[in-house]
N, C-alpha and C. Protein backbone atom coordinates (compact mmCIF):
# COMPACT_ATOMS: atom_id res chain seq x y z
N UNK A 1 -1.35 -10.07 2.77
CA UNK A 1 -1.09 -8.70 3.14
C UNK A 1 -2.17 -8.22 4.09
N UNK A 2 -2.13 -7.28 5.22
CA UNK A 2 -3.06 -6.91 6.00
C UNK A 2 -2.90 -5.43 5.62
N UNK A 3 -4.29 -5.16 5.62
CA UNK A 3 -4.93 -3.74 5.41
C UNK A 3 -5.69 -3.38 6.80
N UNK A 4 -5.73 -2.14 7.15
CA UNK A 4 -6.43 -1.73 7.95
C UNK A 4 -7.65 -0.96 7.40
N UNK A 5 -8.52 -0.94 7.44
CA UNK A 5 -9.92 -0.09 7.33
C UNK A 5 -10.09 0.83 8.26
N UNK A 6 -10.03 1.64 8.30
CA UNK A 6 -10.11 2.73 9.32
C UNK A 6 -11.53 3.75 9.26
N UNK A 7 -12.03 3.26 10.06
CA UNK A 7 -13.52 4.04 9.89
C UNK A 7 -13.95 5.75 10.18
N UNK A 8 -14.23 6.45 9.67
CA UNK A 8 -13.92 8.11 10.23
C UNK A 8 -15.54 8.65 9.59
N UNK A 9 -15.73 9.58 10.75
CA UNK A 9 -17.08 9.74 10.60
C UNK A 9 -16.96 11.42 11.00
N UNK A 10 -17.43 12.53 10.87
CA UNK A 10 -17.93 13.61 10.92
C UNK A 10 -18.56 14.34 12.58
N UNK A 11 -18.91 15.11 12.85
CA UNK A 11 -19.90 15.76 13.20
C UNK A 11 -20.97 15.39 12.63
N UNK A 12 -21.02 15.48 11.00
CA UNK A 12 -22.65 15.03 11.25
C UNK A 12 -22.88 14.07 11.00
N UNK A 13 -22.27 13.04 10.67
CA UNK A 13 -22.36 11.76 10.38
C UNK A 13 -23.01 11.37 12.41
N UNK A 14 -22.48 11.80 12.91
CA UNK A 14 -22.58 11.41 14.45
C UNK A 14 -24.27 11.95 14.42
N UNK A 15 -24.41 13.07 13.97
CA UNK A 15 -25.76 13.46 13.94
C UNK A 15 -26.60 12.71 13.29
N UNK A 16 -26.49 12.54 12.10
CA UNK A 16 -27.40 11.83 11.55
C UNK A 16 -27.32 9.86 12.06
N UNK A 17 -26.43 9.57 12.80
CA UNK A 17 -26.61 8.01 13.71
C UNK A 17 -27.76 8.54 14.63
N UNK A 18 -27.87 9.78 15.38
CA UNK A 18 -28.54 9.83 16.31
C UNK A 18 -30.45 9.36 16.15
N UNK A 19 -30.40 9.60 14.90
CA UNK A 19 -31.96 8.79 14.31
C UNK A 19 -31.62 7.60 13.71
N UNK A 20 -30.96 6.98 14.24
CA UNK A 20 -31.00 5.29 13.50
C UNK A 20 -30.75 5.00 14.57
N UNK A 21 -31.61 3.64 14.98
CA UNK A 21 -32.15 2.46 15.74
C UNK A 21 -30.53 1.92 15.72
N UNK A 22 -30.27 2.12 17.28
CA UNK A 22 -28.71 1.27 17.28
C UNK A 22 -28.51 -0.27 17.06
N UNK A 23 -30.26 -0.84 17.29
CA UNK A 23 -29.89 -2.67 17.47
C UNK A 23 -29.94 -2.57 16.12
N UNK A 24 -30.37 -1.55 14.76
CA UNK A 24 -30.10 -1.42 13.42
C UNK A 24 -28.37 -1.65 12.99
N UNK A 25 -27.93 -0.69 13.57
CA UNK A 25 -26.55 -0.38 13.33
C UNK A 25 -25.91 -1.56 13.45
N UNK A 26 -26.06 -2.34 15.18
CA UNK A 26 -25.84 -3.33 15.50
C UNK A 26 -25.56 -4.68 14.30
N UNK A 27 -26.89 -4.69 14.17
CA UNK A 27 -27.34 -5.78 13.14
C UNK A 27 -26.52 -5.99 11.79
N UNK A 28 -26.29 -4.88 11.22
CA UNK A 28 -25.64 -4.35 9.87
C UNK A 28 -23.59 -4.57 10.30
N UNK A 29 -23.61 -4.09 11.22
CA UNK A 29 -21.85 -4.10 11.55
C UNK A 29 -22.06 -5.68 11.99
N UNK A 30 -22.76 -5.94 12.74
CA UNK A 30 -22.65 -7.52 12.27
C UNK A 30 -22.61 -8.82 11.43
N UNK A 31 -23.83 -8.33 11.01
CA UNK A 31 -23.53 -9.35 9.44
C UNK A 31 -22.31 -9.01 8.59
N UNK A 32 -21.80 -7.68 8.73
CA UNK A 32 -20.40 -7.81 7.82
C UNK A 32 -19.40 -8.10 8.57
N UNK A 33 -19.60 -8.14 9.38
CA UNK A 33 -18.19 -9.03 10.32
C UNK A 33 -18.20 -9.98 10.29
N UNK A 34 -19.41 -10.84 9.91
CA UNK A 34 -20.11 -12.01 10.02
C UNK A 34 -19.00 -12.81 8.55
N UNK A 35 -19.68 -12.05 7.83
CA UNK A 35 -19.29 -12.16 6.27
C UNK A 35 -17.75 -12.06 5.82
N UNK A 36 -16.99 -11.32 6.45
CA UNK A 36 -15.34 -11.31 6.72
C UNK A 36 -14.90 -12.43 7.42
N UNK A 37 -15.69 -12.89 8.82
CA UNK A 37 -15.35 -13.88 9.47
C UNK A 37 -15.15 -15.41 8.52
N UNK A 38 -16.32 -15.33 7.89
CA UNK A 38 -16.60 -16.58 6.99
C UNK A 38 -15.71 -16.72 5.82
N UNK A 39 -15.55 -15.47 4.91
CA UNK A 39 -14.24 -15.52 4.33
C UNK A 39 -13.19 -15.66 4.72
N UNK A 40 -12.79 -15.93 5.95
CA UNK A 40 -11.69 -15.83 6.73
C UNK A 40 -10.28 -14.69 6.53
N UNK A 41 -11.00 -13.44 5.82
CA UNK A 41 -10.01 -12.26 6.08
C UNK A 41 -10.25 -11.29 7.24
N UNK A 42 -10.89 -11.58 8.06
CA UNK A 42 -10.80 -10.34 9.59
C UNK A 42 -10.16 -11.00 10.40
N UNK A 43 -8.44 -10.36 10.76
CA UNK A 43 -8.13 -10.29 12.08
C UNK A 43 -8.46 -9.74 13.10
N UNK A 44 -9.40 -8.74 12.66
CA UNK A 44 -9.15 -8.04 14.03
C UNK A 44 -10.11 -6.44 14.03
N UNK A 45 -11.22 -6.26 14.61
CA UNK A 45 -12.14 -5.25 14.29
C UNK A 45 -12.22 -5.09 15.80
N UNK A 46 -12.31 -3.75 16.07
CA UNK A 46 -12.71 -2.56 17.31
C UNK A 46 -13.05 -1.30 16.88
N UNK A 47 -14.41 -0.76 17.93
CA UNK A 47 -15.04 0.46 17.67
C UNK A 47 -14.40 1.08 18.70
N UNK A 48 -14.31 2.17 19.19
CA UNK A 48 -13.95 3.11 19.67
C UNK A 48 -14.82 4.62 20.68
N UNK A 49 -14.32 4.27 21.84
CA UNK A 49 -15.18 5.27 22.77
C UNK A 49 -15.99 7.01 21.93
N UNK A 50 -16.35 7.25 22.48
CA UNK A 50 -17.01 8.97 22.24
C UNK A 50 -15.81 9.16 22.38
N UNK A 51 -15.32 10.22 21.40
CA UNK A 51 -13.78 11.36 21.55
C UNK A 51 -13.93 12.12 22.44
N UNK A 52 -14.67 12.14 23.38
CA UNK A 52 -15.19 13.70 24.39
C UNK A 52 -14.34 12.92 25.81
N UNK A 53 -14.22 11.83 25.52
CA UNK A 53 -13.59 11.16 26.72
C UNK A 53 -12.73 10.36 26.18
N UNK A 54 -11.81 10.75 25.38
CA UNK A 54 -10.11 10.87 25.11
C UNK A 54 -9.62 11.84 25.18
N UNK A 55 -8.37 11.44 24.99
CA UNK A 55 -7.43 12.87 25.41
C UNK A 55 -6.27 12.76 23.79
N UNK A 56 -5.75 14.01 23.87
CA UNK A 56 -4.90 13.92 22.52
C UNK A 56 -3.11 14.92 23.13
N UNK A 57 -2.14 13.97 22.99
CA UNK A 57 -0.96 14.11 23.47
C UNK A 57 -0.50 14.61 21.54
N UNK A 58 0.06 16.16 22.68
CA UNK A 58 0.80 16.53 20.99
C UNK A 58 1.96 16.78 21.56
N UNK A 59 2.77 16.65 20.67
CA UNK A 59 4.64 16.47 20.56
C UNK A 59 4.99 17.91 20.08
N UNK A 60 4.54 18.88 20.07
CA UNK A 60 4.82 20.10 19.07
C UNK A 60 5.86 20.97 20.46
N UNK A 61 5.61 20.67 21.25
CA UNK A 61 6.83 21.29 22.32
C UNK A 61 7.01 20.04 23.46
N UNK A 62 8.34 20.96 23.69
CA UNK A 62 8.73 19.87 25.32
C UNK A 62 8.39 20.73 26.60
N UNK A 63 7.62 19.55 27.43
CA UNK A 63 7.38 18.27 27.72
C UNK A 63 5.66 18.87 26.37
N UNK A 64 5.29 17.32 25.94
CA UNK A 64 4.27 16.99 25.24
C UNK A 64 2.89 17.28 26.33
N UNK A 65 2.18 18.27 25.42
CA UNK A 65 0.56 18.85 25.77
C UNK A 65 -0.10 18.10 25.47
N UNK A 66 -0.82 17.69 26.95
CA UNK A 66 -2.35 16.86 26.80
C UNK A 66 -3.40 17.39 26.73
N UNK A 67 -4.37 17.14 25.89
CA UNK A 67 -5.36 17.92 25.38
C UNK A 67 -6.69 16.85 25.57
N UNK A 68 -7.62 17.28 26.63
CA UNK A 68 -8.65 16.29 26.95
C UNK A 68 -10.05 16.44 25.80
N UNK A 69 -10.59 15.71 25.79
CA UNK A 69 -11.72 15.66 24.76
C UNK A 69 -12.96 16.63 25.44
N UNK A 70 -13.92 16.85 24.85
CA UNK A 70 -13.89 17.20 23.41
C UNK A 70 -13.16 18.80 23.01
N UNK A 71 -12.79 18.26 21.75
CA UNK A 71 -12.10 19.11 21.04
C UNK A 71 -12.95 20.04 20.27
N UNK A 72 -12.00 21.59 20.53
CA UNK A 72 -12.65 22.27 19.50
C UNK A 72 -13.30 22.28 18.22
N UNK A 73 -12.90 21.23 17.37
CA UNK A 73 -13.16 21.20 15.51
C UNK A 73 -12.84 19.66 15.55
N UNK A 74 -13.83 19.13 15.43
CA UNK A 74 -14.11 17.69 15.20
C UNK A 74 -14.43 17.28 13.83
N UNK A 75 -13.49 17.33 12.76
CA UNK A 75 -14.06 17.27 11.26
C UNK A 75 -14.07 15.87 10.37
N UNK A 76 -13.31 15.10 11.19
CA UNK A 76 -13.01 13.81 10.89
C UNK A 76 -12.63 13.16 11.57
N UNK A 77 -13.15 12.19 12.51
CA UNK A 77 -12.91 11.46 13.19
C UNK A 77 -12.91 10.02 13.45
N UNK A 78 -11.70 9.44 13.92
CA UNK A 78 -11.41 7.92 13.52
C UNK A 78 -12.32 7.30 14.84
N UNK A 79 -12.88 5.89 14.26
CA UNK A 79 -14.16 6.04 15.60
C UNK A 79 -13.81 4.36 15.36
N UNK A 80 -13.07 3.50 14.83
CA UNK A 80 -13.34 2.32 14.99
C UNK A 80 -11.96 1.26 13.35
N UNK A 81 -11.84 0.18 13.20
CA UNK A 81 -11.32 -0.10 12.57
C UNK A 81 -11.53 -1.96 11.94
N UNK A 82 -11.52 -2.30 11.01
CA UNK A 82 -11.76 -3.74 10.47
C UNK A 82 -9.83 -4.10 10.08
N UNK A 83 -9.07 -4.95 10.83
CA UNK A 83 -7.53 -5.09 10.43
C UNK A 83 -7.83 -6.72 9.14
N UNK A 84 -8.03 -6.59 8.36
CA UNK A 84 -8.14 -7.58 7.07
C UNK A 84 -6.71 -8.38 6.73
N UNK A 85 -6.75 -9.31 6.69
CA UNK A 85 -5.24 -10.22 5.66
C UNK A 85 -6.16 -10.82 4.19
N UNK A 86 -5.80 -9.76 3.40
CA UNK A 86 -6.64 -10.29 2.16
C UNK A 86 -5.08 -10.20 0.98
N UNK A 87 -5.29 -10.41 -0.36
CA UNK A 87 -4.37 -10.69 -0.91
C UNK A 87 -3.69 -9.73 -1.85
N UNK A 88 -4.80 -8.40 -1.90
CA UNK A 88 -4.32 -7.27 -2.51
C UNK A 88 -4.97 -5.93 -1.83
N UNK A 89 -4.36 -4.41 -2.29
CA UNK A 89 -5.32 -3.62 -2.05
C UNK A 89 -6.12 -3.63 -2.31
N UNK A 90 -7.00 -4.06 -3.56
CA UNK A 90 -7.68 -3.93 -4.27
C UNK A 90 -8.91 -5.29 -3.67
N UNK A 91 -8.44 -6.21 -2.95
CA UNK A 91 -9.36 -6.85 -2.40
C UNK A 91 -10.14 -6.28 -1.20
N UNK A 92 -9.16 -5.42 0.03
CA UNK A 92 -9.42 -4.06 0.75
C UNK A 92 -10.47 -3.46 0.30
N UNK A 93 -9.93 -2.75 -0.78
CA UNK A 93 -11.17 -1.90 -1.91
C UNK A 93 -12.61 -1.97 -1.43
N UNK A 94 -12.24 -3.44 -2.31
CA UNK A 94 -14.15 -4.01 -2.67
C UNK A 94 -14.98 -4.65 -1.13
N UNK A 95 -13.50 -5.04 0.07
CA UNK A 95 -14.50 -4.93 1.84
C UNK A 95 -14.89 -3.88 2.04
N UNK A 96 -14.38 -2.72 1.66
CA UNK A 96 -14.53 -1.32 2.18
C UNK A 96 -15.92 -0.98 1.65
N UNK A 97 -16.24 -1.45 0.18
CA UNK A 97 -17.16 -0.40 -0.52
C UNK A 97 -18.13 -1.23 -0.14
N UNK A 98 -18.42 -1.98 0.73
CA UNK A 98 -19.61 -2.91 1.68
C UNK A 98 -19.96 -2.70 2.74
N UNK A 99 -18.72 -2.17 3.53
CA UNK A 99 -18.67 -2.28 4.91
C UNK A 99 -20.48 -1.00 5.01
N UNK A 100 -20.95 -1.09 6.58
CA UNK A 100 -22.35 -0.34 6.46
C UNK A 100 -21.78 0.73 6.72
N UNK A 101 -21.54 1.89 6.12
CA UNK A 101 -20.75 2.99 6.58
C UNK A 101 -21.70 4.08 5.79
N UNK A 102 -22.78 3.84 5.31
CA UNK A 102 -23.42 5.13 4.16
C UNK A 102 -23.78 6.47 5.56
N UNK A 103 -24.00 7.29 4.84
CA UNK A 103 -24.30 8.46 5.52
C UNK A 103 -23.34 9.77 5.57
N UNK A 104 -23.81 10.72 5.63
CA UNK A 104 -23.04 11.98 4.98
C UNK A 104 -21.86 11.93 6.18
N UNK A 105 -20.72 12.12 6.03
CA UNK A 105 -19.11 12.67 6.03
C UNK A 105 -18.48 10.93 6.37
N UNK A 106 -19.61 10.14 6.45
CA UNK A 106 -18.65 8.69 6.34
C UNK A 106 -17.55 8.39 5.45
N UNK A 107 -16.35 7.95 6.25
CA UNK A 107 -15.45 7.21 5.18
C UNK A 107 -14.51 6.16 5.51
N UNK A 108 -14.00 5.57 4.96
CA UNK A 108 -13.34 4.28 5.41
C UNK A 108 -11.91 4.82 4.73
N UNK A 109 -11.23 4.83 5.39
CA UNK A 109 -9.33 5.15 4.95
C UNK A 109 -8.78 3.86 4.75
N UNK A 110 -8.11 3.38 3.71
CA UNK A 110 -7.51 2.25 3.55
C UNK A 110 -6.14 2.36 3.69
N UNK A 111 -5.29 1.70 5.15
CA UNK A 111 -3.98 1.67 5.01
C UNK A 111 -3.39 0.10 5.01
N UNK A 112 -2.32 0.39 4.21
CA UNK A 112 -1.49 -1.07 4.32
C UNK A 112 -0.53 -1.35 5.53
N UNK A 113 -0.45 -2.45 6.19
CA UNK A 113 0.11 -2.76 7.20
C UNK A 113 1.31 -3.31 7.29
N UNK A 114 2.31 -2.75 6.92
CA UNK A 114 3.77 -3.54 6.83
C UNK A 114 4.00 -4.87 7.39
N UNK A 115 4.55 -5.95 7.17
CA UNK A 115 5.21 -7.05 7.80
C UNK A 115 6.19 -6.77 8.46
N UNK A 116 6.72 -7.40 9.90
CA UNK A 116 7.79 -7.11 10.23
C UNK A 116 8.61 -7.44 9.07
N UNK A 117 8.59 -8.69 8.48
CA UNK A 117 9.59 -9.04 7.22
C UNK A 117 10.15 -7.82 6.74
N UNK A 118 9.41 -6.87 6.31
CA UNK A 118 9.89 -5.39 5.85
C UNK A 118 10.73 -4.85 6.61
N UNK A 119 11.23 -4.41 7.59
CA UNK A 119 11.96 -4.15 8.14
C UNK A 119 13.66 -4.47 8.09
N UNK A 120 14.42 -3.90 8.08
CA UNK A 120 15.65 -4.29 8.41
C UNK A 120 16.01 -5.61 9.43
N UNK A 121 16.35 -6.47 8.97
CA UNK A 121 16.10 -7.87 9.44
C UNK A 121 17.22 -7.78 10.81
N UNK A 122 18.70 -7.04 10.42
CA UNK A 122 19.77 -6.73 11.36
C UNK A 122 19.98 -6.33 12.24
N UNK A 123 18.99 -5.43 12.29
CA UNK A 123 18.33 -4.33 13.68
C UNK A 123 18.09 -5.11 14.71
N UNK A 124 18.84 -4.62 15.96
CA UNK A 124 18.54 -5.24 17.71
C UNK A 124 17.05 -5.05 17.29
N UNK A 125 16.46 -4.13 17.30
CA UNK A 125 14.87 -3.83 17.94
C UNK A 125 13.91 -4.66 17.32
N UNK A 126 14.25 -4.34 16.06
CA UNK A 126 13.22 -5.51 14.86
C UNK A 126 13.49 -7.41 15.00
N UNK A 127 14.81 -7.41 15.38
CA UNK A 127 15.04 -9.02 16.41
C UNK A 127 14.08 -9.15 17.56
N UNK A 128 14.14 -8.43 18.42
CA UNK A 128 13.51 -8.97 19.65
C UNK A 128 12.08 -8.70 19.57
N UNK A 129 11.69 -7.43 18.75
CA UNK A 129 9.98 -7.37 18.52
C UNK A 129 10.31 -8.90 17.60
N UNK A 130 10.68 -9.49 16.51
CA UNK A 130 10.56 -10.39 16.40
C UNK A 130 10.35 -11.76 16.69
N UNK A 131 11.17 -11.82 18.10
CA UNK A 131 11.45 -12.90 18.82
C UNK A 131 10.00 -12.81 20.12
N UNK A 132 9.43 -11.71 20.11
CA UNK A 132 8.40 -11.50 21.13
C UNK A 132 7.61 -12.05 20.50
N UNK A 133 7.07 -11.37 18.76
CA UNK A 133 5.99 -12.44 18.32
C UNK A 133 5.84 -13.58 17.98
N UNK A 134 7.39 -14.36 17.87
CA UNK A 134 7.24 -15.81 18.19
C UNK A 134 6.83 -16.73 19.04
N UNK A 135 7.27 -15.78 20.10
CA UNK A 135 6.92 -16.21 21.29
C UNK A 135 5.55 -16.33 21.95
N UNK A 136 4.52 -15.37 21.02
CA UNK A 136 3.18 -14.75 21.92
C UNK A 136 2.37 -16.34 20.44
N UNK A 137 2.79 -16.59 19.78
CA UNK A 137 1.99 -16.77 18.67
C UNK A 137 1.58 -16.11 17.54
N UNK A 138 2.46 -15.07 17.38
CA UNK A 138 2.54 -14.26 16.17
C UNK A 138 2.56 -14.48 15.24
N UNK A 139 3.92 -15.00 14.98
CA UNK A 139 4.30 -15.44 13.64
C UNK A 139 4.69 -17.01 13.21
């Protein structure tokens, strides 16, 4: 099963990084990637730009409002992610409560990642996304 880890950090969590030694930070998000790698459950980990230079597309009217960074009220923010194939949530769990994430408004969101298998097998769309990841080395 693949879990996503979803990393979300604060305002002040951003503040309080600003006094820690980044080749620190560095060092620490490494060895646990290190340590996932070797267990062989990380597919797939990316951090994520400053939000001040993204933009946020909302659907709440037509045509959809783009909204450039930074945003007014920044209270939780997704800044990066670890994509895991481990064998339960509960194996998720216990990567999460490791990962180097301490510091005030840190948190790690645990979502589960559907299989295409899940899907309606009959469906045109879920065929050919199917037939694409055969094709790329997906599945």
């Amino acid at each position: 099963m693949k879990y996503m880890l979803i990393m979300r950090a604060t305002d002040e969590t951003f503040a309080e990084f600003q006094n820690t030694d980044f080749n620190e930070i560095m060092d620490s998000m490494g060895r646990f990637n290190d340590e996932m790698i070797r267990a062989g459950v990380l597919v797939a980990a990316e951090g994520l730009d400053d939000a001040a230079e993204g933009v946020v597309v909302d659907y709440s009217s037509e045509p959809p409002v783009v909204t450039d960074g930074p945003y007014g009220e920044t209270k939780e923010l997704f800044n990066g992610f670890w994509l895991l194939n481990v064998a339960s949530k509960e194996e998720a769990i216990e990567w999460a409560k490791r990962a180097p994430l301490a510091g005030a408004g840190s948190k790690c969101e645990i979502r589960r990642v559907p299989s295409i298998d899940e899907f309606p097998q009959d469906n045109e769309w879920i065929q050919k996304e199917k037939a694409w990841r055969e094709s790329t080395g997906q599945l």
